[in-house]
N, C-alpha and C. Protein backbone atom coordinates (compact mmCIF):
# COMPACT_ATOMS: atom_id res chain seq x y z
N UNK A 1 100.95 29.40 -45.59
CA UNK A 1 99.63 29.74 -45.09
C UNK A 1 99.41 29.01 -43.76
N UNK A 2 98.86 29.57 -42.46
CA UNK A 2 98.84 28.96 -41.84
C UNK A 2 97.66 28.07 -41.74
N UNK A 3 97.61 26.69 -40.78
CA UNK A 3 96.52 25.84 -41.12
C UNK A 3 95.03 26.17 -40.58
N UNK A 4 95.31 27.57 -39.90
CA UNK A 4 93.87 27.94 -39.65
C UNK A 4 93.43 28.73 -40.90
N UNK A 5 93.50 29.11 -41.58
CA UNK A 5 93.09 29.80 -42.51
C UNK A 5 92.01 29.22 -43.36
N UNK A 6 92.12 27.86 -43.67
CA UNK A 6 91.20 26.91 -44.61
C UNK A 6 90.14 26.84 -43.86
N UNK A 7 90.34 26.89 -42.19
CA UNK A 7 88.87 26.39 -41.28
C UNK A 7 88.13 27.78 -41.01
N UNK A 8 88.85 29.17 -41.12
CA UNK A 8 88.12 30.45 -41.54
C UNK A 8 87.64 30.29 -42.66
N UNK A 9 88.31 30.40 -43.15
CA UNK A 9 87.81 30.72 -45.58
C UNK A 9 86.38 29.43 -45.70
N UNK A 10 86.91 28.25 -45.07
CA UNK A 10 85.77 27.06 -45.70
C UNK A 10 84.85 26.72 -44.52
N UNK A 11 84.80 26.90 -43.05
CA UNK A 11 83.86 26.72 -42.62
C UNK A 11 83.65 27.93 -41.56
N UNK A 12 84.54 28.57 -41.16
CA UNK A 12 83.64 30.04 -40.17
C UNK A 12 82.95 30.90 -40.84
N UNK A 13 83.62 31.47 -41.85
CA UNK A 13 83.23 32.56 -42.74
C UNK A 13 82.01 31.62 -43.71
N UNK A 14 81.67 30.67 -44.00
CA UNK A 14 80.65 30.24 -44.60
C UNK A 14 79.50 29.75 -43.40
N UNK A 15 79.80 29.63 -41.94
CA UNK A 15 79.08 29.21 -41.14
C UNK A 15 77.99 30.56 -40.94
N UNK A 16 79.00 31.52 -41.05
CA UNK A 16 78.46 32.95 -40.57
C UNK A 16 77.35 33.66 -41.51
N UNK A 17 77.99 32.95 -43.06
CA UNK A 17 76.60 33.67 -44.04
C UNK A 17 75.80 32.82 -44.36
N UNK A 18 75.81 32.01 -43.77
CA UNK A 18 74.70 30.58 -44.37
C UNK A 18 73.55 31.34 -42.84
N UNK A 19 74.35 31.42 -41.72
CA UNK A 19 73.02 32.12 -40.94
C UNK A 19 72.51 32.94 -41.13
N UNK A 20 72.95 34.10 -41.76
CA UNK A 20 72.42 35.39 -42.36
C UNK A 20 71.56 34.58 -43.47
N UNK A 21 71.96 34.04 -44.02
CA UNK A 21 70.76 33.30 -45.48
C UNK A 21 69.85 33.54 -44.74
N UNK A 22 69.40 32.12 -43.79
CA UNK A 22 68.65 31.59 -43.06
C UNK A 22 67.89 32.93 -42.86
N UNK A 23 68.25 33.96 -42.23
CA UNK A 23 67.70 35.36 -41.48
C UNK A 23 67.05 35.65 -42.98
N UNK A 24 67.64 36.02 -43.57
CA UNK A 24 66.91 36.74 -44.60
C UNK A 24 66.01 35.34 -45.90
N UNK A 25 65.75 34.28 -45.87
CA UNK A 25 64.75 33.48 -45.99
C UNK A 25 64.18 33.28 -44.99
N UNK A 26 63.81 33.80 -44.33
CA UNK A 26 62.88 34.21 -43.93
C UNK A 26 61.67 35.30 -43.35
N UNK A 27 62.77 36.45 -43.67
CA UNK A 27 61.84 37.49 -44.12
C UNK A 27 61.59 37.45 -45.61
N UNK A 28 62.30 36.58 -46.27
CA UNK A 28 61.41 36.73 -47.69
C UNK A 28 60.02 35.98 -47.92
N UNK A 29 60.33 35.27 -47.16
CA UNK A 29 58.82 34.56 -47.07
C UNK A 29 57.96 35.03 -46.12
N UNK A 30 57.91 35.83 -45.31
CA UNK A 30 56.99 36.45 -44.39
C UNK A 30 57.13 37.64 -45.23
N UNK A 31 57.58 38.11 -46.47
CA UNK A 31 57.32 39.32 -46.72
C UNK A 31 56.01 38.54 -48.35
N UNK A 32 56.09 37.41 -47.83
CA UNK A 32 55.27 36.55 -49.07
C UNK A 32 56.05 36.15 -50.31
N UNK A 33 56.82 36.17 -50.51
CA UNK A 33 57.58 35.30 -51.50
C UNK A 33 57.75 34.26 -51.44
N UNK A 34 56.89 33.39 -52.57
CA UNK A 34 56.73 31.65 -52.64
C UNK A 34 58.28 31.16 -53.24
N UNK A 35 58.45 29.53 -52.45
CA UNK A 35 59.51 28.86 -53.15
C UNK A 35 59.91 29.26 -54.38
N UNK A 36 59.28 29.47 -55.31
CA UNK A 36 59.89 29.22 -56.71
C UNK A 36 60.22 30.49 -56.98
N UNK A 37 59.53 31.39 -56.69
CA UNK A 37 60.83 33.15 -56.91
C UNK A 37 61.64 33.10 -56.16
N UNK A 38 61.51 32.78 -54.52
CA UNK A 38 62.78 32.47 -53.50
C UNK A 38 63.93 31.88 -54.33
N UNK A 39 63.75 31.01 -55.28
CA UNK A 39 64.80 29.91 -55.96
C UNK A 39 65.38 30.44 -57.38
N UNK A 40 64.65 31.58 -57.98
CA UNK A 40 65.01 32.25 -58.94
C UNK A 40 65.66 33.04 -58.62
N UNK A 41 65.10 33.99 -58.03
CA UNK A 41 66.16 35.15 -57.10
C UNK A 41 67.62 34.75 -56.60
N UNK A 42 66.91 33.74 -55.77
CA UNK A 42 68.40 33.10 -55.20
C UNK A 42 69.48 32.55 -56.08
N UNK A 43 69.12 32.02 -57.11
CA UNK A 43 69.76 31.54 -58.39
C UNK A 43 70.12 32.53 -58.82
N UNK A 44 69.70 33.65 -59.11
CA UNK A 44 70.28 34.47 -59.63
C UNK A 44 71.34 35.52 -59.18
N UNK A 45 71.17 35.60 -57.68
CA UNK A 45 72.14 35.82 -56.91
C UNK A 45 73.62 35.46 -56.74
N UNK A 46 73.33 33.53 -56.89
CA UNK A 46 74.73 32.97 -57.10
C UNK A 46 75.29 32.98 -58.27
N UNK A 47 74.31 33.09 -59.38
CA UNK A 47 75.19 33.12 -61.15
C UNK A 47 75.83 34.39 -60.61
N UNK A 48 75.34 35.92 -60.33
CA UNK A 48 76.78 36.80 -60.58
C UNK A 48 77.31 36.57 -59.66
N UNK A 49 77.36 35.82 -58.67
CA UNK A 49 78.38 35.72 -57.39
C UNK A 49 79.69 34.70 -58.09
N UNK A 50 78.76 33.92 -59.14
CA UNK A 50 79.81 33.01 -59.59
C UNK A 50 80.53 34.06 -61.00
N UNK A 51 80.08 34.52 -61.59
CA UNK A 51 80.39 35.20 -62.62
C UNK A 51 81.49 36.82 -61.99
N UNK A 52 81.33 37.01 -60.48
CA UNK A 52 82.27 37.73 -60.26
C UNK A 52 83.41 37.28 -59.71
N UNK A 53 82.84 35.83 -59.02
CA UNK A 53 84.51 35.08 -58.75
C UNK A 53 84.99 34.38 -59.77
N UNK A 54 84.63 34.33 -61.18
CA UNK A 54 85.47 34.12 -62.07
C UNK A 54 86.63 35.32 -62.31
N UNK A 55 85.66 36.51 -62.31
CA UNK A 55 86.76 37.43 -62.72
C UNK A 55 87.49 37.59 -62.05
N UNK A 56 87.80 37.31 -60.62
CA UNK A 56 88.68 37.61 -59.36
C UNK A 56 89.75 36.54 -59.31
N UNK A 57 89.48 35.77 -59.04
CA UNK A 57 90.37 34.37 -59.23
C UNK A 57 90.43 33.47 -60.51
N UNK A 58 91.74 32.75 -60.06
CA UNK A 58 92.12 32.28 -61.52
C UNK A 58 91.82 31.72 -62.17
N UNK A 59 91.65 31.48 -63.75
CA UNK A 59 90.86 30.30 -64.25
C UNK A 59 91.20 29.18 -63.62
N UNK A 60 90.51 28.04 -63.85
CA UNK A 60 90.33 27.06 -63.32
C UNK A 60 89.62 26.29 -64.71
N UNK A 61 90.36 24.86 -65.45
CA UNK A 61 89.86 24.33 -66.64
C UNK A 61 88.21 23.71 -65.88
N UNK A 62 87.52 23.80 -66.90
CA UNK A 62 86.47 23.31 -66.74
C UNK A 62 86.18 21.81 -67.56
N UNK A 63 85.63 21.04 -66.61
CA UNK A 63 85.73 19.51 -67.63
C UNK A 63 83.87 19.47 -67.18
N UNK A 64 83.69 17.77 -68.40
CA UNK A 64 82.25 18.15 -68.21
C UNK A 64 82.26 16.99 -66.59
N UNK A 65 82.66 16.58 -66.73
CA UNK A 65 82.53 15.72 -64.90
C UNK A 65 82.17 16.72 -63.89
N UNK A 66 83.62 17.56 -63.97
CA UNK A 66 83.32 18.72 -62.91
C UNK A 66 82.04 19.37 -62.95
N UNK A 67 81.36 20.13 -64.01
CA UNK A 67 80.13 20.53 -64.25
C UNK A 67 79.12 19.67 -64.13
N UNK A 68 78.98 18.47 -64.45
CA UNK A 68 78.06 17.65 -63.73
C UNK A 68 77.93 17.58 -62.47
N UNK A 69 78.64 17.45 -61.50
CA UNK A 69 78.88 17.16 -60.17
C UNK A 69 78.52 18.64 -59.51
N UNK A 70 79.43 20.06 -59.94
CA UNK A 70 78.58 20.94 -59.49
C UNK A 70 77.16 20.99 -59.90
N UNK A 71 76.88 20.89 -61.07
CA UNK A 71 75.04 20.81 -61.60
C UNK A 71 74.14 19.85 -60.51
N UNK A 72 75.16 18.78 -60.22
CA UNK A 72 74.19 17.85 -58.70
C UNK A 72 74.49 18.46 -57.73
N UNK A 73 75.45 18.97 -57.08
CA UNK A 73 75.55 19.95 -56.18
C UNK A 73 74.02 21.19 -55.99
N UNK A 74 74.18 22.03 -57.31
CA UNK A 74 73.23 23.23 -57.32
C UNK A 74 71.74 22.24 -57.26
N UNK A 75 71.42 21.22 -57.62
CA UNK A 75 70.20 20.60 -57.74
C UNK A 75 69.78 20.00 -56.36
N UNK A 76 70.79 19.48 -55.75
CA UNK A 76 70.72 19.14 -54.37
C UNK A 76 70.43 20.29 -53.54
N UNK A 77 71.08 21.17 -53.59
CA UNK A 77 71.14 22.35 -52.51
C UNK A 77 69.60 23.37 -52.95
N UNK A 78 69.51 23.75 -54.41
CA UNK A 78 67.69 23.90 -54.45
C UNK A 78 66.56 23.24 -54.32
N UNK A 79 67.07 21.96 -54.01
CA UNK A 79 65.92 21.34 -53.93
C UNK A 79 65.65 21.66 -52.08
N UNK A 80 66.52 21.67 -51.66
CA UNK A 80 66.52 21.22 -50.08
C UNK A 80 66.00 22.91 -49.53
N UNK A 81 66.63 23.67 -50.53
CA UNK A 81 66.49 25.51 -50.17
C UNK A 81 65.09 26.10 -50.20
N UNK A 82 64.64 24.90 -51.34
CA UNK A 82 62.79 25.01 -51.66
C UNK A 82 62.24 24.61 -50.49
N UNK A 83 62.30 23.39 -50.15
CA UNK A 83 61.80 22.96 -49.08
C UNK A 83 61.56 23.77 -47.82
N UNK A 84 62.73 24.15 -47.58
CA UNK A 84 62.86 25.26 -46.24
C UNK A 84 61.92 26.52 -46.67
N UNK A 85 62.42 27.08 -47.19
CA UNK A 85 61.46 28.15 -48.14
C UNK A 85 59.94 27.92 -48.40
N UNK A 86 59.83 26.79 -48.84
CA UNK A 86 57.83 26.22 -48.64
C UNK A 86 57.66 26.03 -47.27
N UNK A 87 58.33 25.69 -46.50
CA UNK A 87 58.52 25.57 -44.60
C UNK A 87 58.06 27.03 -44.14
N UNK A 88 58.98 27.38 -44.70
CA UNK A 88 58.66 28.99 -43.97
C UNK A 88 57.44 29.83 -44.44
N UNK A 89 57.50 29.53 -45.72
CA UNK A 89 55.87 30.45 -45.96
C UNK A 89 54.87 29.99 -46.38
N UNK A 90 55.13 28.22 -46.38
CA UNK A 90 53.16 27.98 -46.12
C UNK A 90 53.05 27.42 -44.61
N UNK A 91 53.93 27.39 -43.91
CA UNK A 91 53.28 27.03 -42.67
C UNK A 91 53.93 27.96 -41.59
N UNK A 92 54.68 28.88 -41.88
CA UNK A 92 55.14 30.19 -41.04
C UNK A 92 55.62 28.94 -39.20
N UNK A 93 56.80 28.39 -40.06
CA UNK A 93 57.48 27.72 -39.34
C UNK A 93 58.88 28.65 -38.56
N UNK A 94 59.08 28.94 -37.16
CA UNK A 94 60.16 29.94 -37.31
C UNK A 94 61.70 28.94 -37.40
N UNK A 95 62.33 30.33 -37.68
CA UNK A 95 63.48 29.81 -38.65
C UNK A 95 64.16 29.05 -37.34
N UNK A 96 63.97 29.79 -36.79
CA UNK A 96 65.24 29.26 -35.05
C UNK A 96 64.58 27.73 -34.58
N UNK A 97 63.34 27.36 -35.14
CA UNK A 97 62.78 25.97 -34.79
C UNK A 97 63.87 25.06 -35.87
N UNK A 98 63.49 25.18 -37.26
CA UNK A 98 64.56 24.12 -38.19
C UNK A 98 65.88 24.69 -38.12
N UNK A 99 66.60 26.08 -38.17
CA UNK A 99 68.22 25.70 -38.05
C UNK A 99 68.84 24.55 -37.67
N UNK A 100 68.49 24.44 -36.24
CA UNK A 100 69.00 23.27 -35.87
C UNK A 100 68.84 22.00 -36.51
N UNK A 101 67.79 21.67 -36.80
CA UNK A 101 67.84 20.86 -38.29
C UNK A 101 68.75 20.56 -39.17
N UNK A 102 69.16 21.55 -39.52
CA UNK A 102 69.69 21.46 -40.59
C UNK A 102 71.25 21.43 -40.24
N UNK A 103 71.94 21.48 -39.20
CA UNK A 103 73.32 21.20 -38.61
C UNK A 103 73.34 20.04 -38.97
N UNK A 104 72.27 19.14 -39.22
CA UNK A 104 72.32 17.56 -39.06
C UNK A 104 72.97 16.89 -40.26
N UNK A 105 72.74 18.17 -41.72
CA UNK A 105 73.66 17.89 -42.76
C UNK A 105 75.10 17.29 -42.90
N UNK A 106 75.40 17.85 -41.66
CA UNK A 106 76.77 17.21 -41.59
C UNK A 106 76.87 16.02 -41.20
N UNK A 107 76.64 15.76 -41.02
CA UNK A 107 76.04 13.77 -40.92
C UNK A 107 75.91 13.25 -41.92
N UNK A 108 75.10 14.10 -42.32
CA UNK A 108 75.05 13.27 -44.21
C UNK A 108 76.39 13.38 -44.99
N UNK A 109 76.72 14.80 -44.89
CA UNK A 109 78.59 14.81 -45.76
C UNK A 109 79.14 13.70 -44.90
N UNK A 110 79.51 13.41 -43.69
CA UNK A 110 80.66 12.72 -42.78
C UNK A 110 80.55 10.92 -43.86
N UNK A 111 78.73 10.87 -43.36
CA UNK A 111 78.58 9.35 -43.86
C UNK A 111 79.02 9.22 -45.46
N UNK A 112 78.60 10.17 -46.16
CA UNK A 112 79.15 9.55 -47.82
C UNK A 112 80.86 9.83 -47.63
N UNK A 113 81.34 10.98 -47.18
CA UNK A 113 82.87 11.31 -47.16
C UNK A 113 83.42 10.01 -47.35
N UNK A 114 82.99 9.03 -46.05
CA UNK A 114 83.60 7.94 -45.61
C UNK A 114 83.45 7.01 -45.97
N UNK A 115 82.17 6.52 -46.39
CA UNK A 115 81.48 5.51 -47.58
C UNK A 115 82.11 5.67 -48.44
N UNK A 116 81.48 6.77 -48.87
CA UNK A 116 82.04 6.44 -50.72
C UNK A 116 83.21 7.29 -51.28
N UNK A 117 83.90 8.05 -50.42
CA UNK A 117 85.12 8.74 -50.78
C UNK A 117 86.21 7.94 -49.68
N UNK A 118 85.92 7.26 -49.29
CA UNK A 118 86.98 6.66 -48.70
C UNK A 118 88.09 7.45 -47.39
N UNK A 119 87.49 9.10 -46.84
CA UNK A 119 88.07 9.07 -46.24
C UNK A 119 87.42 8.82 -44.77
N UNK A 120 87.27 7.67 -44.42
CA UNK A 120 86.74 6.99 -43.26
C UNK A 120 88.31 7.04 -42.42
N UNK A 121 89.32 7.06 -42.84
CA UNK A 121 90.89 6.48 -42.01
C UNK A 121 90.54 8.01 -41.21
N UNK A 122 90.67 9.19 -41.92
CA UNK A 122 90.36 10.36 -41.49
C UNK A 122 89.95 10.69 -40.18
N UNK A 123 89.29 10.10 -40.02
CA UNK A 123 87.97 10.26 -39.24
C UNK A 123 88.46 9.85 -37.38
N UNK A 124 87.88 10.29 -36.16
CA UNK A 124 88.47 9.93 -35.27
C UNK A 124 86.93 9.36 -34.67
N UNK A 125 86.97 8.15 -34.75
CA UNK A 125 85.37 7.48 -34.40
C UNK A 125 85.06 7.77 -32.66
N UNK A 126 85.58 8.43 -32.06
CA UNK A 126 85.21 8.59 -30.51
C UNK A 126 84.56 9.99 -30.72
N UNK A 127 85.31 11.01 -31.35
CA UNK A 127 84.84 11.92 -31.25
C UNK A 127 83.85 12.02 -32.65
N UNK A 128 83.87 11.23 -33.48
CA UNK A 128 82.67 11.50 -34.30
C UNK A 128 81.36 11.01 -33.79
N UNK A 129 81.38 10.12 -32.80
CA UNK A 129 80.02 9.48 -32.53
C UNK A 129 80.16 10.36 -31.37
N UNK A 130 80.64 10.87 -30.54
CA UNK A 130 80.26 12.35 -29.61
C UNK A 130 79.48 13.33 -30.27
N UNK A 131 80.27 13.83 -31.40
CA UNK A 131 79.93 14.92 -31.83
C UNK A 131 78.46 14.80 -32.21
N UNK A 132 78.42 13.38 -33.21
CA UNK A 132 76.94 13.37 -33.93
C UNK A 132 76.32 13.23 -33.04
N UNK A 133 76.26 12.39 -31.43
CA UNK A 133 75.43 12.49 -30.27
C UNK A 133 75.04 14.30 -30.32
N UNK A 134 76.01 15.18 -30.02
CA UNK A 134 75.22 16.37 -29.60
C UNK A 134 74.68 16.95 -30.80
N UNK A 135 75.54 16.74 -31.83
CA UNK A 135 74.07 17.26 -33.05
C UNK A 135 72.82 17.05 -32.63
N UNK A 136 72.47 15.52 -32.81
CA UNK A 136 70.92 15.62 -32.81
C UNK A 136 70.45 15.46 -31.59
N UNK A 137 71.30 15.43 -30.50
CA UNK A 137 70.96 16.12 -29.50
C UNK A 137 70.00 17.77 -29.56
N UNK A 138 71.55 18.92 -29.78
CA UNK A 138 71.05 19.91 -29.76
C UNK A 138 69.81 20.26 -30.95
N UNK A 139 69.65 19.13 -31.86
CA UNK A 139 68.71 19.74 -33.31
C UNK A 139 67.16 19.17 -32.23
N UNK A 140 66.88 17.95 -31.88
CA UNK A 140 66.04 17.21 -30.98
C UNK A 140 65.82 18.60 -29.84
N UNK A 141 66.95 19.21 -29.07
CA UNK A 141 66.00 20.00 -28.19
C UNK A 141 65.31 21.28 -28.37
N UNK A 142 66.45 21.75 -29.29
CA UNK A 142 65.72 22.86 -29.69
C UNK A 142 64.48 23.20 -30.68
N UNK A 143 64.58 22.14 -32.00
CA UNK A 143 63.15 22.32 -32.70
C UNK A 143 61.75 21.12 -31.87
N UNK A 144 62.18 20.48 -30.71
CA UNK A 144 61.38 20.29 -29.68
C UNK A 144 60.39 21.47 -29.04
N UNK A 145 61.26 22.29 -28.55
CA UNK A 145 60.69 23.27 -27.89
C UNK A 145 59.57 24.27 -28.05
């Protein structure tokens, strides 16, 4: 496989529908749909998304660690999905103001990666303190504006 393939499959092709999310939370909430159906719906969206990539790909054993850790995963990511979602339709915040915002996540994965998973060696500290400079750079000018 070549080594671009993992940076399509795990971060272009997920960069590309996480913006479409974004697009369409927020016509669900300008079409009036509060957080908590936004979060049902949406939940329910990913159970058959998950229930059809079971059938597609291979099992995979399930332990209860693993299911805990995704269960903090899904709890983390609705809690934060609510938020945006109460953003957008009680205060009709536009979406193109917080996106940028939310690039800043990756800051948060980089810092625990390296903290507490240990891969800090990984890491190339010139260009990570660049990079995080233009994050909140670009998140600072644009939900500025």
């Amino acid at each position: 496989m070549n080594s671009l393939w993992p940076i399509v499959i795990g971060g272009i092709l997920p960069a590309i529908f996480w913006g479409i999310t974004a697009i369409f939370q927020k016509q669900s909430a300008t079409s009036g749909t509060g957080s908590a159906v936004y979060l049902i719906a949406f939940g329910a969206a990913c159970a058959l998304a998950g229930l059809i990539a079971a059938l597609i790909w291979r099992p995979a054993p399930w332990t209860v660690e693993g299911l805990g850790f995704a269960a903090t995963a899904g709890a983390c990511f609705a809690i934060g999905t609510g938020l945006i979602s109460f953003a957008l339709f009680a205060y009709g915040v536009p979406v193109a103001k917080l996106a940028p915002i939310w690039s800043c996540n990756v800051l948060v994965t980089l810092a625990i990666a390296a903290l507490l998973l240990g891969e800090a060696s990984d890491l190339d500290v010139v260009r990570l303190a660049a990079g995080t400079l233009l994050i909140i750079s670009g998140a600072l000018l644009v939900s500025s504006a």
